[in-house]
ModelCIF file with pLDDT and N, C-alpha, C, O atoms, coordinates in Angstrom:
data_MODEL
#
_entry.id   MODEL 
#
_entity.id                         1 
_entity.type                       polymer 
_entity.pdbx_number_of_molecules   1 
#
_entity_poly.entity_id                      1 
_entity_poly.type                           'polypeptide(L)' 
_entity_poly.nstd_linkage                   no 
_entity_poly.nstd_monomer                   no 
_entity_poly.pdbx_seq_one_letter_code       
;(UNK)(UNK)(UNK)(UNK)(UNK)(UNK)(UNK)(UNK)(UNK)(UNK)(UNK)(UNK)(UNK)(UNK)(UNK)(UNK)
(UNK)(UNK)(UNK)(UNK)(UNK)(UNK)(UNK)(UNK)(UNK)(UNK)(UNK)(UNK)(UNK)(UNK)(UNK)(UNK)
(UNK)(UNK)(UNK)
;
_entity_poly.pdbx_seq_one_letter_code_can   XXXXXXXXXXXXXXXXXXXXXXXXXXXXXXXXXXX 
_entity_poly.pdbx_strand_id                 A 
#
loop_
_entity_poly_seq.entity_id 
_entity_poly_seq.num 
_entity_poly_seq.mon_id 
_entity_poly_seq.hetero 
1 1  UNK n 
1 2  UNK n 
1 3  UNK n 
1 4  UNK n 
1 5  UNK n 
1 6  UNK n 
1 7  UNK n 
1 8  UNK n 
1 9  UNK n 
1 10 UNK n 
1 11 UNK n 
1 12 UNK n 
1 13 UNK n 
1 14 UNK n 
1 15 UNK n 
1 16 UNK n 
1 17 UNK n 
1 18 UNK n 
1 19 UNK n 
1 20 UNK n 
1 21 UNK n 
1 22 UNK n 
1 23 UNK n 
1 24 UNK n 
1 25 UNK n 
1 26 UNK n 
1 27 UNK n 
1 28 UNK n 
1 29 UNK n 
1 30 UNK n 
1 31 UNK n 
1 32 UNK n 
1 33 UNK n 
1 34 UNK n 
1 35 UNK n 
#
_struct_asym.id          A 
_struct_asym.entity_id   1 
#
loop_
_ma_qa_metric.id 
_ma_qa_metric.mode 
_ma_qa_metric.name 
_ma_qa_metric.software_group_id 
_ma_qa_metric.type 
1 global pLDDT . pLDDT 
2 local  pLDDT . pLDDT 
#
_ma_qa_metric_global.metric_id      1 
_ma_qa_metric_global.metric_value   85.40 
_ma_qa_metric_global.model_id       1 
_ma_qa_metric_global.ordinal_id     1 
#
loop_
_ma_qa_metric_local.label_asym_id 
_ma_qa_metric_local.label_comp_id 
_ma_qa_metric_local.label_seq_id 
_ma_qa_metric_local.metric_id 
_ma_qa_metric_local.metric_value 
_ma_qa_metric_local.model_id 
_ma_qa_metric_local.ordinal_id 
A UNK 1  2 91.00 1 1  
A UNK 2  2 91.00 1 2  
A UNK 3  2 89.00 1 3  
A UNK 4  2 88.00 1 4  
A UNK 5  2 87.00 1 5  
A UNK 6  2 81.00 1 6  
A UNK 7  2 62.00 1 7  
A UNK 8  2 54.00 1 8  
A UNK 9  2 58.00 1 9  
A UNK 10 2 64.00 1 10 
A UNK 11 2 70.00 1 11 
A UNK 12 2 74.00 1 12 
A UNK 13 2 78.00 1 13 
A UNK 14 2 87.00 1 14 
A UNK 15 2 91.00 1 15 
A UNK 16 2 91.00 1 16 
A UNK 17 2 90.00 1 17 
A UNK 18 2 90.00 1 18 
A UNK 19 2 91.00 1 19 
A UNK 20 2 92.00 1 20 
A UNK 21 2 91.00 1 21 
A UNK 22 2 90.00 1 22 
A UNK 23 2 85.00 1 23 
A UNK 24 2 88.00 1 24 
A UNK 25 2 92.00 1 25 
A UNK 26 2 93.00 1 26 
A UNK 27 2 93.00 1 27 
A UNK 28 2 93.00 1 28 
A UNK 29 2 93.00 1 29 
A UNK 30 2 93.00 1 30 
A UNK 31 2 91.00 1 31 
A UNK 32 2 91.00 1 32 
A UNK 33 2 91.00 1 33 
A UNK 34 2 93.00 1 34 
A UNK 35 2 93.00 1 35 
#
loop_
_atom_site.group_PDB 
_atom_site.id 
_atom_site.type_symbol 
_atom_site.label_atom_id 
_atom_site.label_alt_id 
_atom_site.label_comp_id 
_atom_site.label_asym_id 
_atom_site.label_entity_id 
_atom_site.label_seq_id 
_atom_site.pdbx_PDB_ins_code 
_atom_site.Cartn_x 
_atom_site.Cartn_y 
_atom_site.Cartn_z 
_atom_site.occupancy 
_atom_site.B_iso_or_equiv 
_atom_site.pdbx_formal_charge 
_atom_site.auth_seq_id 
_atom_site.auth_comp_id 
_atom_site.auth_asym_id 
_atom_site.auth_atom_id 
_atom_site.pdbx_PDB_model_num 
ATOM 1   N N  . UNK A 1 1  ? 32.900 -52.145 11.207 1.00 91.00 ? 1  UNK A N  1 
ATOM 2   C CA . UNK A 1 1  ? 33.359 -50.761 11.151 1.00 91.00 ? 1  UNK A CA 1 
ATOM 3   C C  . UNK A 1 1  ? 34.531 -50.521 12.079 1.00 91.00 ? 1  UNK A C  1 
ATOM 4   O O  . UNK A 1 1  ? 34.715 -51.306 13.009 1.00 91.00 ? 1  UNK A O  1 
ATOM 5   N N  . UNK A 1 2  ? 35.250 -49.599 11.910 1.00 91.00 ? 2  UNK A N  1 
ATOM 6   C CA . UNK A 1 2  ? 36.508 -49.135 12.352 1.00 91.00 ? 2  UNK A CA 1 
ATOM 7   C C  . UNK A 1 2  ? 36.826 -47.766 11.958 1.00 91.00 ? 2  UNK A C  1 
ATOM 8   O O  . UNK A 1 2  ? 36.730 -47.439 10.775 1.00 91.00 ? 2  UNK A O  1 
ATOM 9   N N  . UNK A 1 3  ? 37.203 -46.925 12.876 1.00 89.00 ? 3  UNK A N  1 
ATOM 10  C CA . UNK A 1 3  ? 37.288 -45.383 12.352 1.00 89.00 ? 3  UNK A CA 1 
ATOM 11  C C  . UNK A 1 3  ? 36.613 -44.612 12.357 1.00 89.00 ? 3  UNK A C  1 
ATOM 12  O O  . UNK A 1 3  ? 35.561 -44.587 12.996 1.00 89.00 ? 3  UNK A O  1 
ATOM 13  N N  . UNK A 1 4  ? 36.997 -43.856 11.715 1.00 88.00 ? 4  UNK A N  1 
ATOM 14  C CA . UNK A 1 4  ? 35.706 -42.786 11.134 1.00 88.00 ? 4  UNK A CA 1 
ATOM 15  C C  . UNK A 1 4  ? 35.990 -42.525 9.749  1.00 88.00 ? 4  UNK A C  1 
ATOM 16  O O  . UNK A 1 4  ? 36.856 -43.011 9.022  1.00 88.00 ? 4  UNK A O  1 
ATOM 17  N N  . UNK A 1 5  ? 34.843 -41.420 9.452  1.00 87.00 ? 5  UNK A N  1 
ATOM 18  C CA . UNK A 1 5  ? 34.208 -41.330 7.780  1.00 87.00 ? 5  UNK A CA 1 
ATOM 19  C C  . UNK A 1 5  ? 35.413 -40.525 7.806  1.00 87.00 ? 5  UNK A C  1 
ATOM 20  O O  . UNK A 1 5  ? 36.046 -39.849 8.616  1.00 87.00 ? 5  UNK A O  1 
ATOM 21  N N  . UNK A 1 6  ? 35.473 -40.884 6.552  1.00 81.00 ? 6  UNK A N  1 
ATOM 22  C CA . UNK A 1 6  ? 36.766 -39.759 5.753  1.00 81.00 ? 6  UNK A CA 1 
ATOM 23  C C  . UNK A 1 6  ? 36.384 -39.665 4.552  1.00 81.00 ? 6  UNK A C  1 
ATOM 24  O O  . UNK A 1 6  ? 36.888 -38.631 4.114  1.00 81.00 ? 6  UNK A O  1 
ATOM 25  N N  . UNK A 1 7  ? 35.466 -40.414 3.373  1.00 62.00 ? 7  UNK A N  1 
ATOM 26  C CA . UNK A 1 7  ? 35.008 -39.565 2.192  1.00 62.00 ? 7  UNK A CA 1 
ATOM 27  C C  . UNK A 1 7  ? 33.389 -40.751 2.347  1.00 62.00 ? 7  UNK A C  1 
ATOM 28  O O  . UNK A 1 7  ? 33.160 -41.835 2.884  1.00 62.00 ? 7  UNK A O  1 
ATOM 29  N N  . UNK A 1 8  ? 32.774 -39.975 1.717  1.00 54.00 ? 8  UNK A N  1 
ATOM 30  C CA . UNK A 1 8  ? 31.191 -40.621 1.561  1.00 54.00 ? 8  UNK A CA 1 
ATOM 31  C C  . UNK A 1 8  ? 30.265 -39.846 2.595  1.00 54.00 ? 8  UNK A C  1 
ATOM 32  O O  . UNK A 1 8  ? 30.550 -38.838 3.241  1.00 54.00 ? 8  UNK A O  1 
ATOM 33  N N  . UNK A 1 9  ? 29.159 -40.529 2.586  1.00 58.00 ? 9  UNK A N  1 
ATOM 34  C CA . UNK A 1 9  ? 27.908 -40.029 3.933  1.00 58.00 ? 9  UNK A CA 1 
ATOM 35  C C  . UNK A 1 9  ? 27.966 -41.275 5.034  1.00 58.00 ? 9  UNK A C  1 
ATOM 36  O O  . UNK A 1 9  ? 28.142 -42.487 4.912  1.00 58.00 ? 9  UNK A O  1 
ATOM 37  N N  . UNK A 1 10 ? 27.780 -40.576 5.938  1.00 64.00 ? 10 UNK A N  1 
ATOM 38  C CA . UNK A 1 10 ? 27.561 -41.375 7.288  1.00 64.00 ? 10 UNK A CA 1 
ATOM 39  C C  . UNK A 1 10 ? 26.343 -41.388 7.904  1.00 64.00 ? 10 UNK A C  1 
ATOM 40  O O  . UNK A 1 10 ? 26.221 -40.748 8.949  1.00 64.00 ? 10 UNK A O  1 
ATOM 41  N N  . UNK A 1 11 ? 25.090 -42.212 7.298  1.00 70.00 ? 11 UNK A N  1 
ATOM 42  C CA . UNK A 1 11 ? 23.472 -42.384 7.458  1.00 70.00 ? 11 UNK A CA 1 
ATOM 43  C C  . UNK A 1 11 ? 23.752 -43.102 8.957  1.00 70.00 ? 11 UNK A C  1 
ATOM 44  O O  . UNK A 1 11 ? 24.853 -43.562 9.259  1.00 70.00 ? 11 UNK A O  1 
ATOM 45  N N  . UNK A 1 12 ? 22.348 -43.127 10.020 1.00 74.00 ? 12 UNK A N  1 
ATOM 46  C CA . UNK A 1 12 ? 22.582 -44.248 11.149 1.00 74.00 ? 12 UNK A CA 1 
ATOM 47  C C  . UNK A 1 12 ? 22.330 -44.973 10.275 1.00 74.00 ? 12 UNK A C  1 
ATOM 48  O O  . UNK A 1 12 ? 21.864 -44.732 9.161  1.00 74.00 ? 12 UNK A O  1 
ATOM 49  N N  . UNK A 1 13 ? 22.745 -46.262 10.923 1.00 78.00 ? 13 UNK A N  1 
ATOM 50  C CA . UNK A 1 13 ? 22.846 -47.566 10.113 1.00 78.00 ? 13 UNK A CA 1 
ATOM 51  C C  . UNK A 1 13 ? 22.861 -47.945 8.758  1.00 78.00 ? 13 UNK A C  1 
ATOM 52  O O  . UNK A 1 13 ? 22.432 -48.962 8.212  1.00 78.00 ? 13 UNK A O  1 
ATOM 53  N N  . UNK A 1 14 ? 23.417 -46.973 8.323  1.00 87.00 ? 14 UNK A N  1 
ATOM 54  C CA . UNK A 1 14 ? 24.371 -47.135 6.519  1.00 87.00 ? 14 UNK A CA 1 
ATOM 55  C C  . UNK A 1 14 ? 25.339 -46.738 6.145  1.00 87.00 ? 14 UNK A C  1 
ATOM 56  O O  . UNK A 1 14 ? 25.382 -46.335 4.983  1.00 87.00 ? 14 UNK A O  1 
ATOM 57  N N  . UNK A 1 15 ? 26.509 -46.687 6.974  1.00 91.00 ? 15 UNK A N  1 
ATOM 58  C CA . UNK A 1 15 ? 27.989 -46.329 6.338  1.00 91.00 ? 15 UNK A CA 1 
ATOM 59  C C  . UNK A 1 15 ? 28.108 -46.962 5.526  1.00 91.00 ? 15 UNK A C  1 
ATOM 60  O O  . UNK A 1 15 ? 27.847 -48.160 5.418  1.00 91.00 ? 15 UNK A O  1 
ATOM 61  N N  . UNK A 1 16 ? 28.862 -45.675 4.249  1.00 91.00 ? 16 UNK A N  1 
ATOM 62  C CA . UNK A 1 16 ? 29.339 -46.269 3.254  1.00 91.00 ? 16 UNK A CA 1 
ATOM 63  C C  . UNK A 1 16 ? 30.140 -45.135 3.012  1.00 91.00 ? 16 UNK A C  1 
ATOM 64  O O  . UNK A 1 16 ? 29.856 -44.007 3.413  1.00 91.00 ? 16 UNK A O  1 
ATOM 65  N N  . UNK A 1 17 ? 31.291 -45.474 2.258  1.00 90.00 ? 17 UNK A N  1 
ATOM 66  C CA . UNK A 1 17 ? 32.474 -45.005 1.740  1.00 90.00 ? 17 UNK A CA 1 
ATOM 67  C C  . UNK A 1 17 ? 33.649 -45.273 2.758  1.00 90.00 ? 17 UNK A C  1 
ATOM 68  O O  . UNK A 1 17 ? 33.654 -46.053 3.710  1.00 90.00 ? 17 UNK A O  1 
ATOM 69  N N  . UNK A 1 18 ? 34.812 -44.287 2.238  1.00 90.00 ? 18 UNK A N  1 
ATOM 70  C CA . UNK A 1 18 ? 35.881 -44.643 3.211  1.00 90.00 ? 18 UNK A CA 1 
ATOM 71  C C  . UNK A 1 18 ? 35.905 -44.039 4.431  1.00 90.00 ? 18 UNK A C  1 
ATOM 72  O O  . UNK A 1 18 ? 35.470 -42.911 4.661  1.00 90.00 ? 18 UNK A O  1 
ATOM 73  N N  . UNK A 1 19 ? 36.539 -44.971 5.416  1.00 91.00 ? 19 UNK A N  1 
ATOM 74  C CA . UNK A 1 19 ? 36.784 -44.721 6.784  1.00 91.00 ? 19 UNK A CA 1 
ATOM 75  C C  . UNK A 1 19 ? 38.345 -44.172 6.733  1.00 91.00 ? 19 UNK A C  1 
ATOM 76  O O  . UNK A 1 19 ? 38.991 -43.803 5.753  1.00 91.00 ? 19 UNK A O  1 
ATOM 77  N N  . UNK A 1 20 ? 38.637 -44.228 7.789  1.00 92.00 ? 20 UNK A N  1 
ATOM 78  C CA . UNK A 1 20 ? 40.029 -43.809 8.145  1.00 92.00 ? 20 UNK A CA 1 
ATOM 79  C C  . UNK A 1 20 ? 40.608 -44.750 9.848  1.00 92.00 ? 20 UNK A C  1 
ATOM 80  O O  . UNK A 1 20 ? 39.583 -45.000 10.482 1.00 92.00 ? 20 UNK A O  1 
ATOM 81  N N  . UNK A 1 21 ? 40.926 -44.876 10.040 1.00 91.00 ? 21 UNK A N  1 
ATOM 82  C CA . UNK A 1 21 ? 41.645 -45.443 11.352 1.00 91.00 ? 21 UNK A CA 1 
ATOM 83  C C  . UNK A 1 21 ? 43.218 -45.277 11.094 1.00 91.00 ? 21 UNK A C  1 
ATOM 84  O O  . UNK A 1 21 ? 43.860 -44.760 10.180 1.00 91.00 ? 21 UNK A O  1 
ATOM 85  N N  . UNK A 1 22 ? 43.618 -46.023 12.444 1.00 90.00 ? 22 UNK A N  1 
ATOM 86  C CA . UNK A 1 22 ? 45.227 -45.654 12.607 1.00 90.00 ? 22 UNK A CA 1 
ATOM 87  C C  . UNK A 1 22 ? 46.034 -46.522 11.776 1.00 90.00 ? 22 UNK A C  1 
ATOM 88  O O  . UNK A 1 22 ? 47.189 -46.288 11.419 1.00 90.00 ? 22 UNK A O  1 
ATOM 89  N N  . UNK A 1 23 ? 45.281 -47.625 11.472 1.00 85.00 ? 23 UNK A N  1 
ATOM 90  C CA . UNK A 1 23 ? 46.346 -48.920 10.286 1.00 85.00 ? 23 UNK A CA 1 
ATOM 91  C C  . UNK A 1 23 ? 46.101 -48.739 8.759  1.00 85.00 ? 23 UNK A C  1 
ATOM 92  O O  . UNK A 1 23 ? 46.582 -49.622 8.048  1.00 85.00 ? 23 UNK A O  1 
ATOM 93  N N  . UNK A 1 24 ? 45.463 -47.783 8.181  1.00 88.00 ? 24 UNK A N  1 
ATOM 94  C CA . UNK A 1 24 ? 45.269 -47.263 7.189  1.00 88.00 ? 24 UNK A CA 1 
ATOM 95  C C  . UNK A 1 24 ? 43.528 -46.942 6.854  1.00 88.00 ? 24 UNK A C  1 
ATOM 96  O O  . UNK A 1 24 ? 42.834 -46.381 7.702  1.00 88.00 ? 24 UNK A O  1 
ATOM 97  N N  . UNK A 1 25 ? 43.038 -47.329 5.681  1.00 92.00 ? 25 UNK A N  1 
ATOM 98  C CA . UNK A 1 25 ? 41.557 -46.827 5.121  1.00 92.00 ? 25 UNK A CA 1 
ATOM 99  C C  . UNK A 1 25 ? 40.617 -48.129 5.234  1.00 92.00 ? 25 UNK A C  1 
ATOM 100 O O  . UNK A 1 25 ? 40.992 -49.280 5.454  1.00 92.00 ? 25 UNK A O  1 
ATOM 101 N N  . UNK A 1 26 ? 39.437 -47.714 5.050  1.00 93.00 ? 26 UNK A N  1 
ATOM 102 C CA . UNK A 1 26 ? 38.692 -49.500 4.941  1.00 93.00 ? 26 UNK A CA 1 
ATOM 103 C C  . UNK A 1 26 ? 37.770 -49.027 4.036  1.00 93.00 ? 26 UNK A C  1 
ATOM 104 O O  . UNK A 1 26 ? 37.486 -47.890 4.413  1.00 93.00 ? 26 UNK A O  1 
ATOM 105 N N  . UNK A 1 27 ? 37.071 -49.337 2.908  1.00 93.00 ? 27 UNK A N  1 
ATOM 106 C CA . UNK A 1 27 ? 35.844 -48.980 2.052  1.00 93.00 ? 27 UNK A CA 1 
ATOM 107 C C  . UNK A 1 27 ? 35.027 -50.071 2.548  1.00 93.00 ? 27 UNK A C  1 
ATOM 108 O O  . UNK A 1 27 ? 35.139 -51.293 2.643  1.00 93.00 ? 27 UNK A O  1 
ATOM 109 N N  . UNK A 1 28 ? 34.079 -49.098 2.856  1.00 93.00 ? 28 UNK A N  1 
ATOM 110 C CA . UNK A 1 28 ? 32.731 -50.003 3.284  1.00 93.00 ? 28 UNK A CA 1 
ATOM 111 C C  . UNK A 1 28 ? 31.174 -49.646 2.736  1.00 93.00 ? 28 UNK A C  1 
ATOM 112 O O  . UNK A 1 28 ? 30.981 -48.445 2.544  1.00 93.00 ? 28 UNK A O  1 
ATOM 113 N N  . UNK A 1 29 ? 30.366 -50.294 2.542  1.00 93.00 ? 29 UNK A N  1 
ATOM 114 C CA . UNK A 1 29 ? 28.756 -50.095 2.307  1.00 93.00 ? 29 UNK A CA 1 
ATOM 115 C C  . UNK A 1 29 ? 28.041 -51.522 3.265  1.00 93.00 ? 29 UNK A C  1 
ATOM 116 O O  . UNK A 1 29 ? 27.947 -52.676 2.845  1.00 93.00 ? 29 UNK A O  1 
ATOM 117 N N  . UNK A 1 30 ? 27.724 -51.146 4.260  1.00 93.00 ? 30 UNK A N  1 
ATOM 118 C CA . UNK A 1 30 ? 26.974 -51.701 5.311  1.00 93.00 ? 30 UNK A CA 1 
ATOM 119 C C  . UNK A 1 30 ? 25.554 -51.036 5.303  1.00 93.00 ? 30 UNK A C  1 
ATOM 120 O O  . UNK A 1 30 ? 25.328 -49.922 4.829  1.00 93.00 ? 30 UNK A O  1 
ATOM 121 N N  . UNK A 1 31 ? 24.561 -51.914 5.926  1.00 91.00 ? 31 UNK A N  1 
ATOM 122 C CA . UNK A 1 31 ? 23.308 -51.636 5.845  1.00 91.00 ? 31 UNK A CA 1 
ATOM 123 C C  . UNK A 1 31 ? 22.850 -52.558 7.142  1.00 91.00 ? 31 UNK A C  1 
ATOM 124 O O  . UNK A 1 31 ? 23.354 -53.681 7.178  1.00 91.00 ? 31 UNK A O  1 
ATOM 125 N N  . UNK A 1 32 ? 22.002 -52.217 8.142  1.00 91.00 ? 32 UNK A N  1 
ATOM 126 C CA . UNK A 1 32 ? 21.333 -52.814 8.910  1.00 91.00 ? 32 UNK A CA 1 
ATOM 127 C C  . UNK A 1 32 ? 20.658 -53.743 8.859  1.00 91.00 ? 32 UNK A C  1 
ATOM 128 O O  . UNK A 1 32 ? 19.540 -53.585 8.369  1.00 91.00 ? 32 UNK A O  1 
ATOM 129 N N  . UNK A 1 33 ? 20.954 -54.743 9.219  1.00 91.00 ? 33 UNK A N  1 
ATOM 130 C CA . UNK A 1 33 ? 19.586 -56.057 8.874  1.00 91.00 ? 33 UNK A CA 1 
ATOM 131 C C  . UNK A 1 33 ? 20.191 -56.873 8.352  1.00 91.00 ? 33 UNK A C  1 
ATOM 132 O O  . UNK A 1 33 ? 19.747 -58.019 8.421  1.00 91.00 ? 33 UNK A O  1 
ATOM 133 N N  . UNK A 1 34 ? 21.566 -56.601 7.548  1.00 93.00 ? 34 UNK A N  1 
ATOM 134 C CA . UNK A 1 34 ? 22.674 -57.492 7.002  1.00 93.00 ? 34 UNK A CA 1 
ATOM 135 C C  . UNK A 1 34 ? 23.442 -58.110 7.339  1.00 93.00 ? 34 UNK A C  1 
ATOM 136 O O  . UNK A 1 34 ? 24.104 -57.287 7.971  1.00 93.00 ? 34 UNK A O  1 
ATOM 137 N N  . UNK A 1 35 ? 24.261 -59.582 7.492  1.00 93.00 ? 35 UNK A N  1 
ATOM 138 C CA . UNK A 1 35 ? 25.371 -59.587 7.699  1.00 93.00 ? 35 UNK A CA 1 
ATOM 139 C C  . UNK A 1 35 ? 26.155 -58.991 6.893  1.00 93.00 ? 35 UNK A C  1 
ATOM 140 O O  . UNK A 1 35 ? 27.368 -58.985 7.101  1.00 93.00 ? 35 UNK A O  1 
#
């Protein structure tokens, strides 16, 4: 992870959708327990 949420839900330990940071967007779906 990197950023913050900018579209989707932000669960503890389940981001998913897009982030935002300063070098552009990242799409993510992470889950705990995962690599």
């Amino acid at each position: 992870l990197r950023g913050v949420p900018e579209r989707g839900r932000r669960r503890p330990a389940r981001p998913l959708g897009e982030w935002r940071h300063p070098r552009g967007r990242d799409f993510v779906a992470l889950r705990s327990g995962y690599p």
